[in-house]
Protein backbone atom coordinates (compact mmCIF):
# COMPACT_ATOMS: atom_id res chain seq x y z
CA UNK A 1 -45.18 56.53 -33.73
CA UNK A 2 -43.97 59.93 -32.65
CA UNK A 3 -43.70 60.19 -28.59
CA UNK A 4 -44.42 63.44 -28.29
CA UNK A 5 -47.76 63.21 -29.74
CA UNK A 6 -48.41 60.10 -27.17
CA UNK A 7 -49.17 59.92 -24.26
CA UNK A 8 -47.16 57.91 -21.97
CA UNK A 9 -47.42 55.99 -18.28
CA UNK A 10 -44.05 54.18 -17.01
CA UNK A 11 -45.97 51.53 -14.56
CA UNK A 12 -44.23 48.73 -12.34
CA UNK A 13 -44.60 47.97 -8.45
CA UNK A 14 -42.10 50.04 -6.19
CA UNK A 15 -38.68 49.79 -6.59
CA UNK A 16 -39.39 48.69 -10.13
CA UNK A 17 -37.51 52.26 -11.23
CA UNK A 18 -40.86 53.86 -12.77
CA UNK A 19 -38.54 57.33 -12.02
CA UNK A 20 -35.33 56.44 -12.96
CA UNK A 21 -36.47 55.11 -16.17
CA UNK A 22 -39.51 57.25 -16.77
CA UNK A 23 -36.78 60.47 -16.83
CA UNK A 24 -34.18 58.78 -18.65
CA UNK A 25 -36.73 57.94 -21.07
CA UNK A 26 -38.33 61.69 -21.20
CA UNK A 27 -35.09 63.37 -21.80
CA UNK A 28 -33.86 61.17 -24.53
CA UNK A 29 -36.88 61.71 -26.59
CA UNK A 30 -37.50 65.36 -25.10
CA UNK A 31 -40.63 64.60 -23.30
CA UNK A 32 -42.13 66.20 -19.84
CA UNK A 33 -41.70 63.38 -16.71
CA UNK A 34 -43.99 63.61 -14.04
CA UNK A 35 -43.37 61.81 -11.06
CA UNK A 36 -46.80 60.21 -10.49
CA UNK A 37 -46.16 60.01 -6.59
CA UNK A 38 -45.71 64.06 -6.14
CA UNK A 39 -49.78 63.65 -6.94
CA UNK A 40 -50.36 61.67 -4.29
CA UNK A 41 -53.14 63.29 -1.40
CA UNK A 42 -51.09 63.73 1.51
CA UNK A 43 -53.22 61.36 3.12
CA UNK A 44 -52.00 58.11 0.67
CA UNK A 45 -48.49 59.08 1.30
CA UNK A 46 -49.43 59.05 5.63
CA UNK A 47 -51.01 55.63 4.93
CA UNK A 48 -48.01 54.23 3.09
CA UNK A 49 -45.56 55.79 5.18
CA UNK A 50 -46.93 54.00 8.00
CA UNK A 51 -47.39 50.77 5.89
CA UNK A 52 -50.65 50.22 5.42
CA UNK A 53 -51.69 49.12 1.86
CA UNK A 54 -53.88 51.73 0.07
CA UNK A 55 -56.99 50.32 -1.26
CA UNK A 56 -59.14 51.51 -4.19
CA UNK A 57 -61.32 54.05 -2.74
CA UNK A 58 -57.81 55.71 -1.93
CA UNK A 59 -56.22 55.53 -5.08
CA UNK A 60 -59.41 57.08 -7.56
CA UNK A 61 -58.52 60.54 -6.49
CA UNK A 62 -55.08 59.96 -6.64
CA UNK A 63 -55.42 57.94 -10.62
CA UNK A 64 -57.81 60.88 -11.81
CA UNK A 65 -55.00 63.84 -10.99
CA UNK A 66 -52.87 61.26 -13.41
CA UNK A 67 -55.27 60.66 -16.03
CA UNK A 68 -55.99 64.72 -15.50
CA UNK A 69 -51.90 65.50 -16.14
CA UNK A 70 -51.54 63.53 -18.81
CA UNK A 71 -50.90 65.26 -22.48
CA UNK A 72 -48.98 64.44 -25.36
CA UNK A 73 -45.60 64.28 -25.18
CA UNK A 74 -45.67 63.31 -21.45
CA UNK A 75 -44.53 60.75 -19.19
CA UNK A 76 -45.49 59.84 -16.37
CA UNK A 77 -44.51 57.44 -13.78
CA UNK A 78 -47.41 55.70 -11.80
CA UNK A 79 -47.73 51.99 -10.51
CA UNK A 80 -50.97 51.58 -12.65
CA UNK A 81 -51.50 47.78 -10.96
CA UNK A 82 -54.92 46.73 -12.22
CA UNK A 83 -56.52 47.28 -15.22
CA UNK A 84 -59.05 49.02 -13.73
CA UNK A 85 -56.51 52.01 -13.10
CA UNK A 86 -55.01 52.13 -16.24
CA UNK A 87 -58.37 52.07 -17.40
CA UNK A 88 -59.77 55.02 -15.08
CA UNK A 89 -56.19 56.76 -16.64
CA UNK A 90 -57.22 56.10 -20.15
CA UNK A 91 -60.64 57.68 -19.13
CA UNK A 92 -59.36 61.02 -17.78
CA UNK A 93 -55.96 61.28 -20.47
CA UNK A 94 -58.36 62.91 -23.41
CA UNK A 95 -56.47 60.51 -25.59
CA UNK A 96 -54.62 56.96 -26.01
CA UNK A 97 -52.17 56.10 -23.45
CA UNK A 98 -49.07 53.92 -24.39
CA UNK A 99 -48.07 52.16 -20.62
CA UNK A 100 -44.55 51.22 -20.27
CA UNK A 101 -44.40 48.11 -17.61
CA UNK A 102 -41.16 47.94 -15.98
CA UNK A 103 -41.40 44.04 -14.69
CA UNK A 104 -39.17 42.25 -12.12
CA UNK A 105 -38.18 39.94 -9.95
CA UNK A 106 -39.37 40.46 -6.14
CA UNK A 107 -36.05 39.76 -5.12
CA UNK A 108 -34.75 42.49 -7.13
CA UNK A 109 -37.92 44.63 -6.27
CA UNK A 110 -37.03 43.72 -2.76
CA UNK A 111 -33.58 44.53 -2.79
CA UNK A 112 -34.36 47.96 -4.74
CA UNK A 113 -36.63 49.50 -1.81
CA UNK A 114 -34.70 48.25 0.85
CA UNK A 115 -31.23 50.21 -0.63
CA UNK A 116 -33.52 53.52 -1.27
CA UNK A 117 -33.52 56.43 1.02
CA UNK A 118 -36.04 58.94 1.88
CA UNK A 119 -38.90 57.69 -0.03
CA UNK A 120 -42.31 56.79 2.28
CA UNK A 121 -43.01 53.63 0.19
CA UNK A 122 -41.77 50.33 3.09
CA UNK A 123 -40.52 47.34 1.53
CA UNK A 124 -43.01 45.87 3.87
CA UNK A 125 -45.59 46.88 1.70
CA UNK A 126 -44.21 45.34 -1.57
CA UNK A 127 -46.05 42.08 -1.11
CA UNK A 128 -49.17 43.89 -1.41
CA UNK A 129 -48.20 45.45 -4.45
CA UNK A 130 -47.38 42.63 -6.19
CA UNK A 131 -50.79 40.34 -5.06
CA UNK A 132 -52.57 43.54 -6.44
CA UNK A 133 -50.72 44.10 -9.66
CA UNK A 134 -52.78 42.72 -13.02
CA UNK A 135 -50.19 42.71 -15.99
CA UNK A 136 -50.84 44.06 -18.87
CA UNK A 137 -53.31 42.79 -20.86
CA UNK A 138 -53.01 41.63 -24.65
CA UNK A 139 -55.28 44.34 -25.69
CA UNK A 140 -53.68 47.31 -24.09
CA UNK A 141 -51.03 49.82 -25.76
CA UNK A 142 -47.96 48.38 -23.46
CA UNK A 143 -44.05 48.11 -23.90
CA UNK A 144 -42.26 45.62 -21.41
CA UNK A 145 -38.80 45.84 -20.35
CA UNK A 146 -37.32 43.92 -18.30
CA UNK A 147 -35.60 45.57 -15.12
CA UNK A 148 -33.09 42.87 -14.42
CA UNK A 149 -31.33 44.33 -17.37
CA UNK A 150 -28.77 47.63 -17.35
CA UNK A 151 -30.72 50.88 -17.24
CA UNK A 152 -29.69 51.84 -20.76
CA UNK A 153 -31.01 48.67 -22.08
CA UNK A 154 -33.83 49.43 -20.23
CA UNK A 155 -34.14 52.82 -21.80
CA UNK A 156 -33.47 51.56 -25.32
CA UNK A 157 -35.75 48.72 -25.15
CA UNK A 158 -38.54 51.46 -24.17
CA UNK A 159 -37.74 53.67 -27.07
CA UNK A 160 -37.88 51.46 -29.60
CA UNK A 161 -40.99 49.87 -28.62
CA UNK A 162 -42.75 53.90 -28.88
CA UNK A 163 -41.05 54.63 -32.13
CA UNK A 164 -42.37 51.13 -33.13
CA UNK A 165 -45.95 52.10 -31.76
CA UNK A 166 -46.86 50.20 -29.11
CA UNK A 167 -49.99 47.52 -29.87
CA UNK A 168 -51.14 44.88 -27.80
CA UNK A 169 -48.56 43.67 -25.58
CA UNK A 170 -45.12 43.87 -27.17
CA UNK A 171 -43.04 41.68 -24.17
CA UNK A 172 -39.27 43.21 -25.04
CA UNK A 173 -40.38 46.14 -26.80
């Protein structure tokens, strides 16, 4: 596979480090990063901020401008919880959609959004992340990496699962 012909979606609950990783990942293999959350309707980001859970009819508009930004050789980083929304992504994306799932612990989720500054995402709402969130399923274009592991390894276990080509679940790459 060639990532900048792909199209790409770095997905995890907060605090997984969809950002972090999702631009570490971009610039090693020279791809656009998007951070999914700057196309949030300033109304989502008032809900969250306050700490109430966004439900679906909230997050359509929100998934489409995602689905709508996403070309080849771009990644972008968006929580993509239930199938259904990587599915309304895959819709909108005018092509196939590799999704990188960043997966962790919700103590170390926990302990992530808790250290974090400045960002209108509560901890408080990371239990309703988590009871939303569908992994992966064995048919879908996905790399896992596990986030308990340094941010390089991270990285590297991303890239090798793209220049691999992701299939159907690949846990580890």
């Amino acid at each position: 596979m060639t990532p900048e012909r792909h199209r790409f979606v770095i997905m995890g609950v907060s605090g997984s480090g969809k950002t972090t990783v999702g631009a570490a990942v971009a610039a090693r293999l020279g791809l656009k990063f998007i951070d999914g959350d700057r196309l949030h309707p300033p109304e989502n980001i008032e809900k969250m901020a306050q700490g109430i859970a966004l439900q679906d009819a909230d997050r359509w508009p929100w998934l489409d401008r995602v689905g709508d930004r996403l070309r080849p050789g771009t990644i972008i980083a968006c929580s993509s919880l239930r199938r259904a929304y990587r599915d309304r992504i895959r819709s909108r994306a005018g092509g196939p959609v590799v999704f990188l799932y960043l997966r962790g612990r919700r103590d170390t989720l926990a302990g992530r959004m808790r250290q974090r500054e400045g960002h209108f995402m509560p901890a408080a709402l990371l239990d309703s992340q988590l009871a939303t969130l569908e992994e992966p399923g064995a048919d879908e274009a996905v790399v896992i990496a596990d986030i308990e592991e340094p941010l390089d390894r991270i990285v590297a276990t991303l890239i090798a699962g793209t220049r691999r080509g992701a299939g159907p679940k690949m846990p580890g790459g």
